[in-house]
Protein backbone atom coordinates (compact mmCIF):
# COMPACT_ATOMS: atom_id res chain seq x y z
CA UNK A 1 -76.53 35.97 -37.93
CA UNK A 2 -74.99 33.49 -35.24
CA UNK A 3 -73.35 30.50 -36.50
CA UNK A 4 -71.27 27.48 -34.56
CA UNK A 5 -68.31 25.84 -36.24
CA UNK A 6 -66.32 22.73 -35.28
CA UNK A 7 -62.55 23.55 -33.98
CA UNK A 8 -59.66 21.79 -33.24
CA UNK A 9 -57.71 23.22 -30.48
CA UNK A 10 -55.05 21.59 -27.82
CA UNK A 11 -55.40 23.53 -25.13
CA UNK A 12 -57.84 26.49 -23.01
CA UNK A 13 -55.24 28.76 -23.70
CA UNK A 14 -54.65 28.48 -26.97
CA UNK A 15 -58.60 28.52 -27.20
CA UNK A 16 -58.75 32.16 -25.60
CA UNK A 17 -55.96 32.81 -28.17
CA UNK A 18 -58.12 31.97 -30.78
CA UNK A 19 -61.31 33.87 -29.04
CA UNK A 20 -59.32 37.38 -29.15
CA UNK A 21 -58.02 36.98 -32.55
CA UNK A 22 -61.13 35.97 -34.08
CA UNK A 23 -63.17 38.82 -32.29
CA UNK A 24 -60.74 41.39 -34.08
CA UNK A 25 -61.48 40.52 -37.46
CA UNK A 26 -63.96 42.84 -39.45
CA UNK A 27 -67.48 41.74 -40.10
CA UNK A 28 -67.67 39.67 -36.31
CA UNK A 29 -69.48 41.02 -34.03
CA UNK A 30 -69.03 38.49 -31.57
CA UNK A 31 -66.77 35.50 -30.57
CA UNK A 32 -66.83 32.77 -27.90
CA UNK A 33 -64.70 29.43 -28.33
CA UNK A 34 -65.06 26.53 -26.16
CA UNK A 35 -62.17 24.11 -25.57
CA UNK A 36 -64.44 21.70 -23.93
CA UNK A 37 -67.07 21.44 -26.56
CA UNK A 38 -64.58 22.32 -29.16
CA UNK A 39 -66.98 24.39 -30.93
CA UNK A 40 -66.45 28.30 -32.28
CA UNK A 41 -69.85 30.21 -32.02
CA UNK A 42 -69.80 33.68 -34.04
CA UNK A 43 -71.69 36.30 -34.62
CA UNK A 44 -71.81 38.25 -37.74
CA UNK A 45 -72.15 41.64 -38.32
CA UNK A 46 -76.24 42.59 -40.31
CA UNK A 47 -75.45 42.26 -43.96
CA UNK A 48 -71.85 40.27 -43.39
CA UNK A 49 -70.43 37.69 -45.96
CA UNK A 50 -70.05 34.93 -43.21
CA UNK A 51 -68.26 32.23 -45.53
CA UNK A 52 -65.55 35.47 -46.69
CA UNK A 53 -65.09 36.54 -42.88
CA UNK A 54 -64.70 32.99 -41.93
CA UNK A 55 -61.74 32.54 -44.10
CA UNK A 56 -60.31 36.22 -42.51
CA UNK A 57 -61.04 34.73 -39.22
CA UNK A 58 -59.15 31.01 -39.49
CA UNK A 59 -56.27 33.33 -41.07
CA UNK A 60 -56.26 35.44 -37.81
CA UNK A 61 -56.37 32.33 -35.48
CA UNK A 62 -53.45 30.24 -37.21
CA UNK A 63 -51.63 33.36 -36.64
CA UNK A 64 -51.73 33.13 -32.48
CA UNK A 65 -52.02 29.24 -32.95
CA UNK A 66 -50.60 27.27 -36.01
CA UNK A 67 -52.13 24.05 -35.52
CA UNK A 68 -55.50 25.07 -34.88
CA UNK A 69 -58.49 23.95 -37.36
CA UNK A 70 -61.84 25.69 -38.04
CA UNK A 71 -64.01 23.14 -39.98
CA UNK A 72 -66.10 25.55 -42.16
């Protein structure tokens, strides 16, 4: 399952930040983040609790980048 979230994010950098930390967490199969759309587009593992890993993967981002924002 794909699905494309709304982000905040300052900077490219910090959006690649965001890209690498997000594609770590369990359950995502893949991750690309756009700082000029400002849009997160994720792929989910078959069978994955998307709303759960969500909340694993805005943990993982405000990690790298503190004032970043996911809009789930």
């Amino acid at each position: 399952m794909k699905k494309t979230y709304k982000i905040e994010v300052d900077c490219a950098n910090c959006a690649q930040k965001m890209e690498d930390a997000a594609k770590k967490v369990e359950g995502v199969s893949e991750c690309t983040v756009s700082f000029m759309t400002q849009k997160m587009r994720v792929e989910f593992e078959d069978g994955a609790d998307d709303s759960e890993i969500m909340g694993r993967v805005l943990k993982a981002c405000k990690k790298v980048e503190s004032d970043c924002e996911i809009f789930l």
